[in-house]
C-alpha atoms as a PDB file:
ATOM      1  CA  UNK A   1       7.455 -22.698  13.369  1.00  0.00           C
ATOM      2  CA  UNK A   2       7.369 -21.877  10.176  1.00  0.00           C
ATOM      3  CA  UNK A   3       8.330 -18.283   9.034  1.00  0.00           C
ATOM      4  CA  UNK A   4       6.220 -16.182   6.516  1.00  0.00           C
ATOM      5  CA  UNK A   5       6.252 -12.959   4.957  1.00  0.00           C
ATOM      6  CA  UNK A   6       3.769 -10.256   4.382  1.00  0.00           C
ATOM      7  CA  UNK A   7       2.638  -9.369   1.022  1.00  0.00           C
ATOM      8  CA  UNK A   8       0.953  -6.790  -0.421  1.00  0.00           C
ATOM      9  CA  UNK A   9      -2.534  -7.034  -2.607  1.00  0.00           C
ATOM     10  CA  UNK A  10      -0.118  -6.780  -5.809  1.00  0.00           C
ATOM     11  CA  UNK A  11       2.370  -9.656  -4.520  1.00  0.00           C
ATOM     12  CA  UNK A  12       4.673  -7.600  -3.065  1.00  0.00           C
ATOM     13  CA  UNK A  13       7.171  -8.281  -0.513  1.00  0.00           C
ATOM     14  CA  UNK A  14       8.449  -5.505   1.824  1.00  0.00           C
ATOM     15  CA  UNK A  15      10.290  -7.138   4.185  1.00  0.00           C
ATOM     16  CA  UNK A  16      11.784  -9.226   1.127  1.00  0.00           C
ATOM     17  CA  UNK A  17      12.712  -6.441  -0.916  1.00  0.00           C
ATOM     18  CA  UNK A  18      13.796  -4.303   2.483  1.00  0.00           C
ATOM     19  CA  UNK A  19      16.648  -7.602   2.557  1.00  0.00           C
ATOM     20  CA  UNK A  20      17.318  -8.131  -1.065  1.00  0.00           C
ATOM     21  CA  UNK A  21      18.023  -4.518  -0.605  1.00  0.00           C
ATOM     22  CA  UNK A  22      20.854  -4.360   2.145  1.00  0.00           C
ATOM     23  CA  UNK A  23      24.336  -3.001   0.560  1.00  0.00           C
ATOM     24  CA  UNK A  24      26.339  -6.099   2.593  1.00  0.00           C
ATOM     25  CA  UNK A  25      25.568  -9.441   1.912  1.00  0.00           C
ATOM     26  CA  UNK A  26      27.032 -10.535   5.358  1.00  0.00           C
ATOM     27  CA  UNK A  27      24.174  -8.295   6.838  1.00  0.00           C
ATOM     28  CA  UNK A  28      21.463  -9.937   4.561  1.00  0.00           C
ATOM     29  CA  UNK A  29      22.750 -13.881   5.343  1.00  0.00           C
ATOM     30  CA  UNK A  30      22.881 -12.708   9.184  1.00  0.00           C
ATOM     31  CA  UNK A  31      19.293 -11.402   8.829  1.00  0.00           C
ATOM     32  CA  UNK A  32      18.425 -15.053   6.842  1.00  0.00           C
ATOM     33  CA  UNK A  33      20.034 -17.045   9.876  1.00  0.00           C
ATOM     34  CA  UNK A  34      18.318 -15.311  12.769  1.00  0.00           C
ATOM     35  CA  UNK A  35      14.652 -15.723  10.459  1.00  0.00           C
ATOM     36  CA  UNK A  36      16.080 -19.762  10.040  1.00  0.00           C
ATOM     37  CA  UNK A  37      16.401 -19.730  13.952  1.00  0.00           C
ATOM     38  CA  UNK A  38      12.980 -18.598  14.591  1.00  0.00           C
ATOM     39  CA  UNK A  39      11.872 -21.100  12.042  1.00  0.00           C
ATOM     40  CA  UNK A  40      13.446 -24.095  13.927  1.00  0.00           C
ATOM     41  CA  UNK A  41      13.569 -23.038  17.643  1.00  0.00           C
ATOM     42  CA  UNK A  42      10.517 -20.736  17.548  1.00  0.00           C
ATOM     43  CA  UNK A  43       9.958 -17.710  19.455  1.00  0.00           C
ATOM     44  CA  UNK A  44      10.658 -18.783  23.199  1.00  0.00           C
ATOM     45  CA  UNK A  45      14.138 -19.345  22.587  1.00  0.00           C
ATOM     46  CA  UNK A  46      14.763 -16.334  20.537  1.00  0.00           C
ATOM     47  CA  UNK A  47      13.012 -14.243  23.622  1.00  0.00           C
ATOM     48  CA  UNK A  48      15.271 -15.818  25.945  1.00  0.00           C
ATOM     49  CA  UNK A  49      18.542 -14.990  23.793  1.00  0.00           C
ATOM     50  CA  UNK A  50      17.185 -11.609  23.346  1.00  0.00           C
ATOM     51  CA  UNK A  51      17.472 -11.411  20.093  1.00  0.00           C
ATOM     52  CA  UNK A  52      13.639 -10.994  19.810  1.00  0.00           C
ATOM     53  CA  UNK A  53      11.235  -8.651  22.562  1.00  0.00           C
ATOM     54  CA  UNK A  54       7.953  -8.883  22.722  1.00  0.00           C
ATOM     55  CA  UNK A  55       6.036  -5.048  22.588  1.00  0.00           C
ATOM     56  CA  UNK A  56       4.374  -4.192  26.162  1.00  0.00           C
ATOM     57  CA  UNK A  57       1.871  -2.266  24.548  1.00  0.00           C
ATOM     58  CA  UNK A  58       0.741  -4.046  21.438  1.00  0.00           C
ATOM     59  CA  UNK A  59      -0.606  -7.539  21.408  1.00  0.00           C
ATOM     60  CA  UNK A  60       0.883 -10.102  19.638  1.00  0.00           C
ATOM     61  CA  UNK A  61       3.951  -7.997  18.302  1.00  0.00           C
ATOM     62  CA  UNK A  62       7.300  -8.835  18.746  1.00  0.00           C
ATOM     63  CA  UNK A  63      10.741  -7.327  17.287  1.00  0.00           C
ATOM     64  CA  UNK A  64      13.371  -9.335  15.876  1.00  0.00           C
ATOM     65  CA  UNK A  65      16.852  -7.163  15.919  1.00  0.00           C
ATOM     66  CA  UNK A  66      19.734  -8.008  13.662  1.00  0.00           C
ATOM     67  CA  UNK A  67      22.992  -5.993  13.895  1.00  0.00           C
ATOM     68  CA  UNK A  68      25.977  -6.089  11.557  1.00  0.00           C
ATOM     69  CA  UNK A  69      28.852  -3.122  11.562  1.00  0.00           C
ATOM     70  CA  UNK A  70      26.591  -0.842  13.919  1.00  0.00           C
ATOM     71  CA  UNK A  71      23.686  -1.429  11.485  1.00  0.00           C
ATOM     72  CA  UNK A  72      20.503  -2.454  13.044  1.00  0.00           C
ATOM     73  CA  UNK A  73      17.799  -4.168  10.803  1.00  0.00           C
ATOM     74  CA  UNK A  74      14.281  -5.187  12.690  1.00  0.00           C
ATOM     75  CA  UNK A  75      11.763  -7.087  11.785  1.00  0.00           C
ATOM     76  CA  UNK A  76       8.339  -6.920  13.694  1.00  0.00           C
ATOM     77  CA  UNK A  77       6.183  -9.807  13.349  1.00  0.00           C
ATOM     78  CA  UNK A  78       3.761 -11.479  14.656  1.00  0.00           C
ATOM     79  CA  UNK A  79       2.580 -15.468  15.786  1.00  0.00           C
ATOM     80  CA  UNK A  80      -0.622 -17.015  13.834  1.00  0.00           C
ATOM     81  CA  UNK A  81      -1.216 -20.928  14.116  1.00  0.00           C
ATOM     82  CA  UNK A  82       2.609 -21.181  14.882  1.00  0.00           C
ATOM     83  CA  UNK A  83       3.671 -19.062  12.170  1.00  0.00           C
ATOM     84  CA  UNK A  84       5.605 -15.986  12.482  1.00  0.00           C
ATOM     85  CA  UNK A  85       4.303 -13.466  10.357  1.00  0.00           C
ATOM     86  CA  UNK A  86       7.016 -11.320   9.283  1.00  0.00           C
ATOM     87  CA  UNK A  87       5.255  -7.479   8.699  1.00  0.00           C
ATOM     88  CA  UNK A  88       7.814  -4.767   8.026  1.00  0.00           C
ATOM     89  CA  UNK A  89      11.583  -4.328   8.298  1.00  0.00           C
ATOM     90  CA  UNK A  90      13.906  -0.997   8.551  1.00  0.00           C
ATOM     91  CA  UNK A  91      17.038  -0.029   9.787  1.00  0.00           C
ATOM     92  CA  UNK A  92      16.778   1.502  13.514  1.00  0.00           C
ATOM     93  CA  UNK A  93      19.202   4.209  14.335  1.00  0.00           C
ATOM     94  CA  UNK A  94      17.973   4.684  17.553  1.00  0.00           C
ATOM     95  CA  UNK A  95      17.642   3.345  20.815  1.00  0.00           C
ATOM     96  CA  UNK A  96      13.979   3.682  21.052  1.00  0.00           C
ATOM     97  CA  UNK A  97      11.716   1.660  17.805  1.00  0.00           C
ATOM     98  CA  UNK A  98      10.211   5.110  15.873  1.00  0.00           C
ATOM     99  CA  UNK A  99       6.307   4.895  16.334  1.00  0.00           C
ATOM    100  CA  UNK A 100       5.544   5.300  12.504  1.00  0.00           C
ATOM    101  CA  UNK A 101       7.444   1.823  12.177  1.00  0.00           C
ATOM    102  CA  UNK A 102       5.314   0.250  14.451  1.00  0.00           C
ATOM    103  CA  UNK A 103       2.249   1.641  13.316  1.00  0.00           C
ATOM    104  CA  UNK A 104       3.232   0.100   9.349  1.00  0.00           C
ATOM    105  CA  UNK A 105       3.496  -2.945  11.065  1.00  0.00           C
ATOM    106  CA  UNK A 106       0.439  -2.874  13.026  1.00  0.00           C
ATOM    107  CA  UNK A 107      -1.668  -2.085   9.885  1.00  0.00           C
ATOM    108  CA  UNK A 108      -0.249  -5.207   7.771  1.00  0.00           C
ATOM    109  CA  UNK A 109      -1.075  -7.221  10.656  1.00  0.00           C
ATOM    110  CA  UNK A 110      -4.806  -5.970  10.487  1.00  0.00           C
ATOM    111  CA  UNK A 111      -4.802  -6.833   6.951  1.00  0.00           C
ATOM    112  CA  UNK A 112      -3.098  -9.969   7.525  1.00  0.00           C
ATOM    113  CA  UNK A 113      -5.675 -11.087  10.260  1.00  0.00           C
ATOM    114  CA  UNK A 114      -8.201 -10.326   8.150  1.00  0.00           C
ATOM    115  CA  UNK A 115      -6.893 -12.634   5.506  1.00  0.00           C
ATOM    116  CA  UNK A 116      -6.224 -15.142   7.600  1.00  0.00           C
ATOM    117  CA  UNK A 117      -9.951 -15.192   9.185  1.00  0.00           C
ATOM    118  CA  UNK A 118     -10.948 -15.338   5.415  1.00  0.00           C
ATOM    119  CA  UNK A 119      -8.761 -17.981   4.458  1.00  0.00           C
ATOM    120  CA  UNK A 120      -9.569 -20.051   7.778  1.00  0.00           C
ATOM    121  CA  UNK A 121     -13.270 -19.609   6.672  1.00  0.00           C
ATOM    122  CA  UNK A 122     -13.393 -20.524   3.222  1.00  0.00           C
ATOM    123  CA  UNK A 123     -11.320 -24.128   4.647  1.00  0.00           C
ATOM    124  CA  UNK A 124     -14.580 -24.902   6.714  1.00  0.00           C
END
């Protein structure tokens, strides 16, 4: 599966710049290996380690936690043609995934889908 990042109409990379970001490097190569584990196990394994969940209430969304030192990153993505989309990244502080992060990520993933469907039609 391969793994891909969301990107603004200028180019830019959240989720990128979110882990170029991070104060400790250790955090940012543990973030790195957990995105190169979804890459070459995909999504069922990383469901049954829990290191991913799936939302219940939002289709196709899925959380990927990292923690380092009591930090927790996330990453919410989502799966396209066996891709994993990754959509936004932030540091959770507590137990429950703040609504407003969610809702950033659901909106990149309508613009994504959108993208997608235009890309997928311009290849026909």
């Amino acid at each position: 599966m391969e793994v891909e990042f969301f990107k603004t109409t200028r180019g830019d990379s959240p989720v990128e710049n979110y882990i170029e970001g991070l104060d400790d490097k250790k955090h940012t190569k543990k973030i790195i290996k957990e995105l190169e584990q979804l890459e070459e196990y995909g999504l069922l394994r990383l469901l049954q380690t829990h290191d991913a969940k799936k939302f219940k209430y939002c289709k196709n969304l899925y959380q990927l936690t990292v923690i380092w030192k009591k930090v927790g990153s996330r990453m919410l993505f989502s799966v396209f043609n066996n891709e994993a989309w990754i959509l936004h990244a932030f540091t959770k502080k507590t137990n429950e995934t703040p609504r407003n992060e969610i809702k950033i990520a659901l909106n990149r993933k309508k613009i994504l889908m959108k993208e997608l469907n235009l890309r997928n039609k311009k290849l026909k």
